[in-house]
Protein backbone atom coordinates (compact mmCIF):
# COMPACT_ATOMS: atom_id res chain seq x y z
CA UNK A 1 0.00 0.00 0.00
CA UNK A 2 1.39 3.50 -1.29
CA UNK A 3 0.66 6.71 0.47
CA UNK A 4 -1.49 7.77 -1.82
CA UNK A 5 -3.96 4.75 -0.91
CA UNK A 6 -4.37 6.62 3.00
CA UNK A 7 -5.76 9.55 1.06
CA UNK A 8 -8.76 10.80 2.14
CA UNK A 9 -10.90 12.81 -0.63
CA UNK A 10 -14.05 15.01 0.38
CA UNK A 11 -16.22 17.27 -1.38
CA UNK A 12 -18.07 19.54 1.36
CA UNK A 13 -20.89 21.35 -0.45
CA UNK A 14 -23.05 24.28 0.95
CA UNK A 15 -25.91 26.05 -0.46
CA UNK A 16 -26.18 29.93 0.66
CA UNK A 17 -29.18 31.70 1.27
CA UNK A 18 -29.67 34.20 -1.19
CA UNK A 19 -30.04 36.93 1.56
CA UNK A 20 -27.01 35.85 3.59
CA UNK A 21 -24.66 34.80 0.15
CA UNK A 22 -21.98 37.41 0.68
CA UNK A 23 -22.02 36.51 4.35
CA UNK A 24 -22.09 32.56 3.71
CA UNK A 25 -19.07 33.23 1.28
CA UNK A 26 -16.68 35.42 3.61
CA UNK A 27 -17.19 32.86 6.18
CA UNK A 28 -16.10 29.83 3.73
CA UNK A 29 -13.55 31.80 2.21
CA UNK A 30 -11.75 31.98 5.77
CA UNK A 31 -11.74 28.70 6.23
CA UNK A 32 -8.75 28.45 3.42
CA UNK A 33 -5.82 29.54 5.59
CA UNK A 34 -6.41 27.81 8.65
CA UNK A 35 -7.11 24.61 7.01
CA UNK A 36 -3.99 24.80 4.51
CA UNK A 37 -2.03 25.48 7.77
CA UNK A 38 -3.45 22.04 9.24
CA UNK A 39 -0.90 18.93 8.83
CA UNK A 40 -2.12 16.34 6.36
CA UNK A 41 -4.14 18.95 4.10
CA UNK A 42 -2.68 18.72 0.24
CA UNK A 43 -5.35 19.96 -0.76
CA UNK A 44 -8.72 22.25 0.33
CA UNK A 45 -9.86 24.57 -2.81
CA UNK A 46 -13.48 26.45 -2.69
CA UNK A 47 -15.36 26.67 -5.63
CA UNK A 48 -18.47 28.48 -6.78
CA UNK A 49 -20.93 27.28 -9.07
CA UNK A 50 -21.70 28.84 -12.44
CA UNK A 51 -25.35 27.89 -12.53
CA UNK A 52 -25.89 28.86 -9.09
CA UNK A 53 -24.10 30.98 -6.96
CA UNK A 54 -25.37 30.42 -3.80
CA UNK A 55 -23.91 26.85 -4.09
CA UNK A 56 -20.33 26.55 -3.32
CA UNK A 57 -18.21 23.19 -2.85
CA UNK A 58 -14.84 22.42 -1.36
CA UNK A 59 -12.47 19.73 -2.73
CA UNK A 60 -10.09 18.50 0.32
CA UNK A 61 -7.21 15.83 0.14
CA UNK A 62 -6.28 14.51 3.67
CA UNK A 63 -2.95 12.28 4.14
CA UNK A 64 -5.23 10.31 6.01
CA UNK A 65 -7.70 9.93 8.14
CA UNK A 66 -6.49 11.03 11.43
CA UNK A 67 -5.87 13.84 9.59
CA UNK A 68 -9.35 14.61 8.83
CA UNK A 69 -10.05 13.84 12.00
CA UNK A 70 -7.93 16.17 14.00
CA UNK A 71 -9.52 19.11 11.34
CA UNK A 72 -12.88 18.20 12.62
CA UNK A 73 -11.66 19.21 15.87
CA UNK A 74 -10.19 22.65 15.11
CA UNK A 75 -11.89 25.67 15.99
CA UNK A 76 -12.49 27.09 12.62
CA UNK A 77 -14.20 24.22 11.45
CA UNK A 78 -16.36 24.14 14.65
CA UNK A 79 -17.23 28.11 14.24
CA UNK A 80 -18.50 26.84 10.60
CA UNK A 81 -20.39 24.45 11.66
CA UNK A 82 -21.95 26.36 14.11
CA UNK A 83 -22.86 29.19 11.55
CA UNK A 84 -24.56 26.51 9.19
CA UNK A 85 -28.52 26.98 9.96
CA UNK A 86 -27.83 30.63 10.16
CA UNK A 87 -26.00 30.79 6.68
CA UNK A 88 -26.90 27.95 4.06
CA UNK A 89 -30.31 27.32 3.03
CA UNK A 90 -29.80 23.36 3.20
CA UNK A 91 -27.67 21.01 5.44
CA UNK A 92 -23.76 20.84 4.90
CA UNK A 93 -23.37 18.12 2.37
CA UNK A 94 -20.21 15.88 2.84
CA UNK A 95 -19.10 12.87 0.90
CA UNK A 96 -15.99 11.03 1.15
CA UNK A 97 -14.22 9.79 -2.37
CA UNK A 98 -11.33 7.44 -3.53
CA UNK A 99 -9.74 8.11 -6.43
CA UNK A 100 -10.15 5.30 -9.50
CA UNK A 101 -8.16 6.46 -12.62
């Protein structure tokens, strides 16, 4: 098993409300240092949807697991989380990938 097989891949996706969209983007938008600071993180880009933009995803790339685990932890994911009912107009949507090709 290579390192790359320990990678963890997520895509966290958020829907603004319209009303709050500036707000809801600021908020993700400051999540970027912090989390590129954290050990493990290769990778943790925010994008913005063309279609829609009041939906925003991140793409993340852990070194593993514990990791993730120890960002799940850190205070600026925790502040996020608590913001979520107040900012996005559905649940935080998070799904965990593995890489094929």
């Amino acid at each position: 098993m290579n390192n790359d097989d320990k990678r963890i891949i997520l895509i966290a996706r958020a829907k603004a409300k319209p009303d709050l969209l500036e707000q809801a983007e600021k908020t993700l938008l400051a999540m970027i240092e912090p989390t590129r600071a954290e050990e493990g993180c290769i990778e943790y880009n925010l994008h913005q949807s063309e279609d829609d933009e009041t939906v925003f995803f991140f793409y993340e790339v852990w070194a593993s697991k514990e990791d993730l685990d120890e960002h799940a932890k850190t205070p600026h994911l925790m502040s996020l989380v608590e913001k979520a009912d107040e900012l996005f107009a559905e649940p935080l949507d998070v799904t965990s990938w593995k890489m094929i090709s």
